[in-house]
C-alpha atoms as a PDB file:
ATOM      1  CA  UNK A   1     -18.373 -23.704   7.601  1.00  0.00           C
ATOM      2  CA  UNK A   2     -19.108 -19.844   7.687  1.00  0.00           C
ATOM      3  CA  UNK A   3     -20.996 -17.806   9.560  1.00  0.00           C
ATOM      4  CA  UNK A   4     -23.665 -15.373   8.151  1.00  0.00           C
ATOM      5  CA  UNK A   5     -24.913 -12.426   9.661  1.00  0.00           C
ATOM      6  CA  UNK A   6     -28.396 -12.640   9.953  1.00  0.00           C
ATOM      7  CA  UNK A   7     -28.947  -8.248   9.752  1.00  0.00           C
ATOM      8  CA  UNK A   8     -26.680  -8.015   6.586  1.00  0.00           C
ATOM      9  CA  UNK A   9     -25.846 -11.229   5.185  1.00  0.00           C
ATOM     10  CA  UNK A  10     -21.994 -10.677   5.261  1.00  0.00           C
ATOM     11  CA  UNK A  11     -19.872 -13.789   6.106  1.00  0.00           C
ATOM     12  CA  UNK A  12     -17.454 -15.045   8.602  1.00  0.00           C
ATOM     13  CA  UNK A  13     -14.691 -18.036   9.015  1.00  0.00           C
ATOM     14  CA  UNK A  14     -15.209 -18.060  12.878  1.00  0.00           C
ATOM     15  CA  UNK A  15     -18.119 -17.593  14.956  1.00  0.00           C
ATOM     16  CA  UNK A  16     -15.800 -14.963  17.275  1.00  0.00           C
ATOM     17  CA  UNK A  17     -15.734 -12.896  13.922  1.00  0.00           C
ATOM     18  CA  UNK A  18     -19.439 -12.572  13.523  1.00  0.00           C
ATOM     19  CA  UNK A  19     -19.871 -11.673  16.852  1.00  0.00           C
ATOM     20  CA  UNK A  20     -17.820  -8.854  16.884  1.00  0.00           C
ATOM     21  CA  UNK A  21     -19.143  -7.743  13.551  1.00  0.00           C
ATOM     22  CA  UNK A  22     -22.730  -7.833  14.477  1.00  0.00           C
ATOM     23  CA  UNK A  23     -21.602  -4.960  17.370  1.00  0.00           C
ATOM     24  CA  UNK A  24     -21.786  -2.464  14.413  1.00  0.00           C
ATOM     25  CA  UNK A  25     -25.350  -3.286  13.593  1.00  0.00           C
ATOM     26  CA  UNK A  26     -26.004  -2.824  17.557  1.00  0.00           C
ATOM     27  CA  UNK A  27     -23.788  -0.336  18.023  1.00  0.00           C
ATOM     28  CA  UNK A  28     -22.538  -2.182  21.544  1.00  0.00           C
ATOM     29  CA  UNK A  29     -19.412  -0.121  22.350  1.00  0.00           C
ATOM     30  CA  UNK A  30     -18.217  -1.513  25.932  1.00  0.00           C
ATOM     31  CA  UNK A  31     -15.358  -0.434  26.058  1.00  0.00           C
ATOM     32  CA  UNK A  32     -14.870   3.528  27.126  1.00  0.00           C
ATOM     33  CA  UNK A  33     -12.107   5.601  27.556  1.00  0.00           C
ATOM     34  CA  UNK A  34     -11.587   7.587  30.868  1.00  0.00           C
ATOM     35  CA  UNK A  35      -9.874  10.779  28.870  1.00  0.00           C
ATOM     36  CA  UNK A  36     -12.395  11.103  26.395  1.00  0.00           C
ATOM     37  CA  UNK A  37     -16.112  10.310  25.704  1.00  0.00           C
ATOM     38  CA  UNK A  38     -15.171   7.901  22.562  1.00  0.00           C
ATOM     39  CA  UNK A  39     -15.801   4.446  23.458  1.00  0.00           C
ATOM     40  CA  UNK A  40     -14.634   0.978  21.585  1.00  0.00           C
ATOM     41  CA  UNK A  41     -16.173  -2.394  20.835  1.00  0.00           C
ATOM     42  CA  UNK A  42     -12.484  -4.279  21.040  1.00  0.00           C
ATOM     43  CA  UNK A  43     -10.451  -3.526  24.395  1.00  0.00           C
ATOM     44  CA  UNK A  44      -7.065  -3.469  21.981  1.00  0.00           C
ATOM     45  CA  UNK A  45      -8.880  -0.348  20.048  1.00  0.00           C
ATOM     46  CA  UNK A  46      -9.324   1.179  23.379  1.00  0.00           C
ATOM     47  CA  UNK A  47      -5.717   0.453  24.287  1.00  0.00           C
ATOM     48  CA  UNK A  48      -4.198   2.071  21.086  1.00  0.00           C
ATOM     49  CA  UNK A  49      -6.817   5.359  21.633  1.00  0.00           C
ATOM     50  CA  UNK A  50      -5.087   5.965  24.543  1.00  0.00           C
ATOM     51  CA  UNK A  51      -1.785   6.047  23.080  1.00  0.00           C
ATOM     52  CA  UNK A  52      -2.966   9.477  21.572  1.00  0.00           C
ATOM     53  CA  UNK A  53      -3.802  10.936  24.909  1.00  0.00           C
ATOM     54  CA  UNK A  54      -0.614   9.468  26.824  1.00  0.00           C
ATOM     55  CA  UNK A  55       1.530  10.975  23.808  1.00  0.00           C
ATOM     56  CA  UNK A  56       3.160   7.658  23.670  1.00  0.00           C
ATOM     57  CA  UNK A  57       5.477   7.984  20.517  1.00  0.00           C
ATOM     58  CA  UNK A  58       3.800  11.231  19.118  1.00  0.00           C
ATOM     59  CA  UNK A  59       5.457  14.026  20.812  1.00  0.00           C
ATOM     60  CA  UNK A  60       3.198  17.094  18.639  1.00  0.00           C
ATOM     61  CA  UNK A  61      -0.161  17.495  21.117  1.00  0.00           C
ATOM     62  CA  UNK A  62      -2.951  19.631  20.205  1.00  0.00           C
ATOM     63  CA  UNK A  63      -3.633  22.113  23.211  1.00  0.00           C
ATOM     64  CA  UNK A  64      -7.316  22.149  22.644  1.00  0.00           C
ATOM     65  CA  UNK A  65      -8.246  18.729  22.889  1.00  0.00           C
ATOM     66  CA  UNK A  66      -5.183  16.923  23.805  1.00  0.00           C
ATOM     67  CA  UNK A  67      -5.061  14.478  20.535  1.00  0.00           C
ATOM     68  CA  UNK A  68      -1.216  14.007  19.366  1.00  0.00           C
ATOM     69  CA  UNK A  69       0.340  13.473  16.257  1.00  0.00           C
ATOM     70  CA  UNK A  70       4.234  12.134  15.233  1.00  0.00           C
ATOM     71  CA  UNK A  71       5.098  15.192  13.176  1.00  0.00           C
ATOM     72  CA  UNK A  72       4.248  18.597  13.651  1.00  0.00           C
ATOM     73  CA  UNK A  73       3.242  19.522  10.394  1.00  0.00           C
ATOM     74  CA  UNK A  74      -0.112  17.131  11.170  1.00  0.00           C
ATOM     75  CA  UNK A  75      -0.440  19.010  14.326  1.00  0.00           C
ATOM     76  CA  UNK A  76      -0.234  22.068  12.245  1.00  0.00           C
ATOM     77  CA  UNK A  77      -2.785  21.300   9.793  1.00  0.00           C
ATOM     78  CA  UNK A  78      -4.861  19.628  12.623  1.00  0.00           C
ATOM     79  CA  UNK A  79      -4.912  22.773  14.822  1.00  0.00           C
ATOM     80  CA  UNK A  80      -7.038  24.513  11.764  1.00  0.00           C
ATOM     81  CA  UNK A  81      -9.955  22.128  12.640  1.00  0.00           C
ATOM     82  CA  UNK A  82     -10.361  24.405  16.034  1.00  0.00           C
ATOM     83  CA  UNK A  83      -9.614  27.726  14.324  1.00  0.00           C
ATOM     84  CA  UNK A  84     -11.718  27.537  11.297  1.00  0.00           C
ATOM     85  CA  UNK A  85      -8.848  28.180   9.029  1.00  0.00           C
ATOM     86  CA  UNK A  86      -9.783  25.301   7.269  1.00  0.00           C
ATOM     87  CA  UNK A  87     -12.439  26.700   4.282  1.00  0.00           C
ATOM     88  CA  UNK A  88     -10.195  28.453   2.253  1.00  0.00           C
ATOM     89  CA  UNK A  89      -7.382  26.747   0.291  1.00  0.00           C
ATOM     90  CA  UNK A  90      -4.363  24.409   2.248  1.00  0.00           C
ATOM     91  CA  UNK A  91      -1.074  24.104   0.674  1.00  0.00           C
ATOM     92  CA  UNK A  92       1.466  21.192   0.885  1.00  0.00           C
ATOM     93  CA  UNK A  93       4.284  22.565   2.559  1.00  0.00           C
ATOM     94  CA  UNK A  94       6.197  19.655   0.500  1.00  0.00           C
ATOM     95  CA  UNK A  95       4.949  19.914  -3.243  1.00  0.00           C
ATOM     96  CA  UNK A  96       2.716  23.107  -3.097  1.00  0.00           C
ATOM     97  CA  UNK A  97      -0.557  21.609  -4.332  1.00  0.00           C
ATOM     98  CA  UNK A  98      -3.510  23.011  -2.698  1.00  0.00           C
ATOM     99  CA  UNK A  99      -6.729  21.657  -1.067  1.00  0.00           C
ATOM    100  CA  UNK A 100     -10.044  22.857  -0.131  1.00  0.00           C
ATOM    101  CA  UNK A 101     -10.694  20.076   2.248  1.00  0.00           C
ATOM    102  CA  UNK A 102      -8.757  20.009   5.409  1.00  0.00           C
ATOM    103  CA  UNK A 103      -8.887  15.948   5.845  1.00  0.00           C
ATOM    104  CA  UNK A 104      -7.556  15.555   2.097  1.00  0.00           C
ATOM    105  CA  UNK A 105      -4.602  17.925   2.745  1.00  0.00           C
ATOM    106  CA  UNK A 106      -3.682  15.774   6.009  1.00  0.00           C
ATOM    107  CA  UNK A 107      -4.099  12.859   3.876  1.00  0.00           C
ATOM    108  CA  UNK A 108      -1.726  13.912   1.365  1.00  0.00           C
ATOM    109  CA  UNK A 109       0.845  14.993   3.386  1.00  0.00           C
ATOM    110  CA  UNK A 110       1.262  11.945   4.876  1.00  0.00           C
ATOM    111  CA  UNK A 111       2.550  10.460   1.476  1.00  0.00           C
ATOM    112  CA  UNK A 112       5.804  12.599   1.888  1.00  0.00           C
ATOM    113  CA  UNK A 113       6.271  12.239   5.492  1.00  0.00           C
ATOM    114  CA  UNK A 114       5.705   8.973   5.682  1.00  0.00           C
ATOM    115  CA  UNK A 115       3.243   8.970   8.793  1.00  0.00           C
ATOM    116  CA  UNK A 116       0.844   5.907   9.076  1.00  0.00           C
ATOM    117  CA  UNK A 117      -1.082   6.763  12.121  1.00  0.00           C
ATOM    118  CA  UNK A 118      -3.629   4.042  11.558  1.00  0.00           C
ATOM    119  CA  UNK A 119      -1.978   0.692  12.739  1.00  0.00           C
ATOM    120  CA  UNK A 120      -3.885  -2.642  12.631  1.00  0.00           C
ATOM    121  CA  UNK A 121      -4.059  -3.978  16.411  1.00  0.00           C
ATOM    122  CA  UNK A 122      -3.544  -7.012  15.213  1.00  0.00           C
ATOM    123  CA  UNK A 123       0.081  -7.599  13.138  1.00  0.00           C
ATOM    124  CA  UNK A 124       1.339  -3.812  13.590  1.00  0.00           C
ATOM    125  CA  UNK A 125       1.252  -3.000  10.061  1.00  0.00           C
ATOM    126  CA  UNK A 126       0.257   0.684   9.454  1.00  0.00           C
ATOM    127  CA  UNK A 127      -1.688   2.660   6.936  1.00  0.00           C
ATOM    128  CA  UNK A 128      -2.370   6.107   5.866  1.00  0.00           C
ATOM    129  CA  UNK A 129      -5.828   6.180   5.828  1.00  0.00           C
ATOM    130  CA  UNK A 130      -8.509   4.734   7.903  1.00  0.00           C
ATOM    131  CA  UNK A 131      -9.834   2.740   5.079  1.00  0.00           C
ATOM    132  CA  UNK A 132      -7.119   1.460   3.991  1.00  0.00           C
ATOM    133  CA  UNK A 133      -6.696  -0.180   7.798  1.00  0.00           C
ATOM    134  CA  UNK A 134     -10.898  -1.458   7.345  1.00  0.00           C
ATOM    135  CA  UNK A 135      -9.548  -2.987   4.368  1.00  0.00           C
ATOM    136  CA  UNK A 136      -6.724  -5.169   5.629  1.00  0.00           C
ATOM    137  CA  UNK A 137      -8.382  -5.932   8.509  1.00  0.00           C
ATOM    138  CA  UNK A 138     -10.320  -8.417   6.583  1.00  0.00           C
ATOM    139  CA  UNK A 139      -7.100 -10.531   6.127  1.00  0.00           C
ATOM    140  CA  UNK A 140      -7.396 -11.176  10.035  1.00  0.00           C
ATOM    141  CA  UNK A 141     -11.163 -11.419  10.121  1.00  0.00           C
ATOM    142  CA  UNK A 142     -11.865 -13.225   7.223  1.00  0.00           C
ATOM    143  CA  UNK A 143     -14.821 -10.883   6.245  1.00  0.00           C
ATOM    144  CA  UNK A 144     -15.846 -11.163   2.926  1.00  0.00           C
ATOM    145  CA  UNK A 145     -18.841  -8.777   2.217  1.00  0.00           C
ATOM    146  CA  UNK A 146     -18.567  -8.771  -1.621  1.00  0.00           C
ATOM    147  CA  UNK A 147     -20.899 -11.281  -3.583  1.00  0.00           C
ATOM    148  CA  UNK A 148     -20.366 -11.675  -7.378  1.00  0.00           C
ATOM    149  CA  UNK A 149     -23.680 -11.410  -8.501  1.00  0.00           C
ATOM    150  CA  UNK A 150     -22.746 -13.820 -11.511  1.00  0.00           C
ATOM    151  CA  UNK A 151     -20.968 -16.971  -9.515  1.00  0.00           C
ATOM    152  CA  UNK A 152     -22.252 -16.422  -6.016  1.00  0.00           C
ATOM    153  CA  UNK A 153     -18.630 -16.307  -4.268  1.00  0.00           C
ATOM    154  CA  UNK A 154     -17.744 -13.683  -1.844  1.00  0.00           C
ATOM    155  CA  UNK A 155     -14.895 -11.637  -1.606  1.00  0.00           C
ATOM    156  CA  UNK A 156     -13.023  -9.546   1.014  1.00  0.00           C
ATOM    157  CA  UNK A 157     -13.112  -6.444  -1.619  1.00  0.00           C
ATOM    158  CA  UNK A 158     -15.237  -4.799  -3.889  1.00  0.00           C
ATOM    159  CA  UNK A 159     -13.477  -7.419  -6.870  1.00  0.00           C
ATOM    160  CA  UNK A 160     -14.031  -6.977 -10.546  1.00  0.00           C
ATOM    161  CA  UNK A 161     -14.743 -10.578 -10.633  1.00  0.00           C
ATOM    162  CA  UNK A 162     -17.963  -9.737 -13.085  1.00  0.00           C
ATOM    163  CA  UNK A 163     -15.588  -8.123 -15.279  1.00  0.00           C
ATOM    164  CA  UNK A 164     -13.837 -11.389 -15.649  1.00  0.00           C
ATOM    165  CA  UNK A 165     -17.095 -13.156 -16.300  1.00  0.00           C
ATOM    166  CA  UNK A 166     -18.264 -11.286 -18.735  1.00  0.00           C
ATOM    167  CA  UNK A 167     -14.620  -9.975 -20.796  1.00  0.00           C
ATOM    168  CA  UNK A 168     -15.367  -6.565 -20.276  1.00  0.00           C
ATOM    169  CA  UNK A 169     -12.874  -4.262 -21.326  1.00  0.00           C
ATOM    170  CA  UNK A 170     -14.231  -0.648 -20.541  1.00  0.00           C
ATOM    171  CA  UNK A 171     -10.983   1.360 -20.458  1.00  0.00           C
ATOM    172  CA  UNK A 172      -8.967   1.998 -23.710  1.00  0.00           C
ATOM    173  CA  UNK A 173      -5.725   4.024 -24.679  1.00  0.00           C
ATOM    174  CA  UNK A 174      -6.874   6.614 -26.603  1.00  0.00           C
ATOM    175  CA  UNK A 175      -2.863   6.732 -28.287  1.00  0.00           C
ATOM    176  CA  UNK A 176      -3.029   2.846 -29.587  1.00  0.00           C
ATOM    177  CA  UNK A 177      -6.849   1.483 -28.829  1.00  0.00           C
ATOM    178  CA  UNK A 178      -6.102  -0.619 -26.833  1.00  0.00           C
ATOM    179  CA  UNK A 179      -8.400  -2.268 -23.781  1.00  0.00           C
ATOM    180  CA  UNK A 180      -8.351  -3.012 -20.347  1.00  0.00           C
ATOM    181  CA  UNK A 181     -10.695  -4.617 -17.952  1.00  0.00           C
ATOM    182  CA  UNK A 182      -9.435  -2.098 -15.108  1.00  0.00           C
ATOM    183  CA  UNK A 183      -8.590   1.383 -14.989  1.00  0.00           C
ATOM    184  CA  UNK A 184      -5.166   1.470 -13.221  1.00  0.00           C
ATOM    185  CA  UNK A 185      -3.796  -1.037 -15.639  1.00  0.00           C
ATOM    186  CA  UNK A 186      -4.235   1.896 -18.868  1.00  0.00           C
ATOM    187  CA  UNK A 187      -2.658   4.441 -16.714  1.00  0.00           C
ATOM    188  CA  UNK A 188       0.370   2.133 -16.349  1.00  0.00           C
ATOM    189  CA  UNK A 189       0.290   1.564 -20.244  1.00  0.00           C
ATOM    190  CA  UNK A 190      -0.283   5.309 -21.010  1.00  0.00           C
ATOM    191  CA  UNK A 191       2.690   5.778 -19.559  1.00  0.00           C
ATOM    192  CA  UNK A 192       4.785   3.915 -21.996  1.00  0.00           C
ATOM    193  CA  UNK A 193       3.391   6.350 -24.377  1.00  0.00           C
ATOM    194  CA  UNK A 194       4.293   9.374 -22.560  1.00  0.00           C
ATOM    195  CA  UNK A 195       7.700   8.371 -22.253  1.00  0.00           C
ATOM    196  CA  UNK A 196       7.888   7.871 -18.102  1.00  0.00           C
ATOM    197  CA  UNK A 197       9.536   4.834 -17.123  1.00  0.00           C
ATOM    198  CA  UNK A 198      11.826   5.692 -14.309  1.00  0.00           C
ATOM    199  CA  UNK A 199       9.988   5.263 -11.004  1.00  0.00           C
ATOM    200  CA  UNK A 200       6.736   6.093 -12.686  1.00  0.00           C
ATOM    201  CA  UNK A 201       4.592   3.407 -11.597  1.00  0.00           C
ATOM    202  CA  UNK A 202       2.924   5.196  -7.897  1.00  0.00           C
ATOM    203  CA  UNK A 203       0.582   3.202  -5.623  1.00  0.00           C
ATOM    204  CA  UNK A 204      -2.665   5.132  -5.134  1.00  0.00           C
ATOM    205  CA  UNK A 205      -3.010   4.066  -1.949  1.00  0.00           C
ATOM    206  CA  UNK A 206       0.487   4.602  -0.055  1.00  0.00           C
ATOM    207  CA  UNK A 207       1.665   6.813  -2.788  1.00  0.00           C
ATOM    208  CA  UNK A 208       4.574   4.321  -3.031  1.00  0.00           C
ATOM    209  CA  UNK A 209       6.907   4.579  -6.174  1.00  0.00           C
ATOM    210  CA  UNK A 210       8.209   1.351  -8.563  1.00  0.00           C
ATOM    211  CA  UNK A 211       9.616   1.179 -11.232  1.00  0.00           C
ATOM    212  CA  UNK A 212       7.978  -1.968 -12.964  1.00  0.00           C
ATOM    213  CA  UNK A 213       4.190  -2.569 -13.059  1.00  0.00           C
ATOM    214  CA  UNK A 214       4.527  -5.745 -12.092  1.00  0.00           C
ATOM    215  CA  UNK A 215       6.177  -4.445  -8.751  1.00  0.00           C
ATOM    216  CA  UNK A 216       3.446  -2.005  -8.085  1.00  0.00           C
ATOM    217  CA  UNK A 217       0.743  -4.761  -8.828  1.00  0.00           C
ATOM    218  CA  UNK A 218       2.664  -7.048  -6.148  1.00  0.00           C
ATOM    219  CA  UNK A 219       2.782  -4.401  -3.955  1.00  0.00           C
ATOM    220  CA  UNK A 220      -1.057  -3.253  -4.192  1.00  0.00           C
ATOM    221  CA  UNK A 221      -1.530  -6.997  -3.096  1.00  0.00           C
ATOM    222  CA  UNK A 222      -0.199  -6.103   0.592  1.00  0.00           C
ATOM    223  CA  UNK A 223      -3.325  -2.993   0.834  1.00  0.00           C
END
């Protein structure tokens, strides 16, 4: 049986699930935090909020508003945010590439230093970006908000499942012709052309390295 939310149509496995979903179409947030004014619709989102203020395994603390990081150089780039140094362009103190936006530049950076502040309350596991975390949180939830159009079956991500009912092949190598029904798969075949075999195959997500596309493809299956 599944549950349908009767403001969005989105469904759930578990009545528990829906409930807790249908907080973000009444924006019910009971749960507050004494340091702060941000408040929480789960007590265990609360719980790891407060980890920022208590410092409690990030040891880098912003003076002006008391929110810490694990490495410095996020502290650094976070500290901009208060001084305005933000507009003009941010360079990767590990590769040198620049940014104009201040939340991209943290982003990046992350890929080399291997910081994952946004950790799913329920198994640990940690992600980059905050996205990323909505996006595995499904796995737990059993949300699946995507509806193919074509078949009627919903999904827990935006799938290319009309793609596969319809043989649509919208991406081609413009070296040998050929086609592919997603875009990451011809810029793992492009790069047979261009010669790059040896750990060329990088997760757009984590920014993870393999060197087979059949690793990185088993690996994407874990975001």
């Amino acid at each position: 049986k599944s549950y349908i939310c009767s403001d969005c149509g989105k469904s759930f496995v578990c009545h528990s699930w829906l409930v807790r979903h249908q907080m973000t179409h009444t924006g019910e947030r009971p749960y507050k935090c004494s340091e702060c004014d941000k408040s929480y619709r789960r007590k265990d989102y609360l719980l790891n909020h407060q980890r920022r203020h208590s410092g409690e395994g990030l040891p880098y603390t912003c003076s002006q508003c008391k929110e810490s990081f694990s490495l410095e150089v996020s502290l650094i780039l976070h500290q901009k945010l208060h001084t305005g140094k933000g507009d003009g362009p941010l360079t990767c103190t590990y590769c040198g590439k620049d940014f104009r936006d201040l939340s991209k530049a943290i982003r990046h950076q992350r890929i080399h230093t291997g910081e994952r502040p946004y950790q799913c309350t329920e198994c640990g596991k940690s992600f980059i970006r905050r996205d990323h975390l909505i996006k595995h949180w499904r796995v737990h939830t059993g949300e699946t908000p995507y509806q193919c159009p074509v078949c009627g079956k919903h999904f827990r991500y935006k799938d290319k499942r009309q793609i596969t009912h319809v043989g649509e092949r919208p991406f081609t190598c413009g070296e040998c012709r050929r086609s592919f029904r997603l875009q990451i798969s011809l810029i793992m075949h492009q790069r047979i052309h261009a010669g790059k075999s040896e750990m060329a195959f990088l997760c757009p997500q984590c920014g993870k390295n393999f060197t087979r596309p059949s690793h990185l493809l088993r690996h994407q299956r874990t975001h």
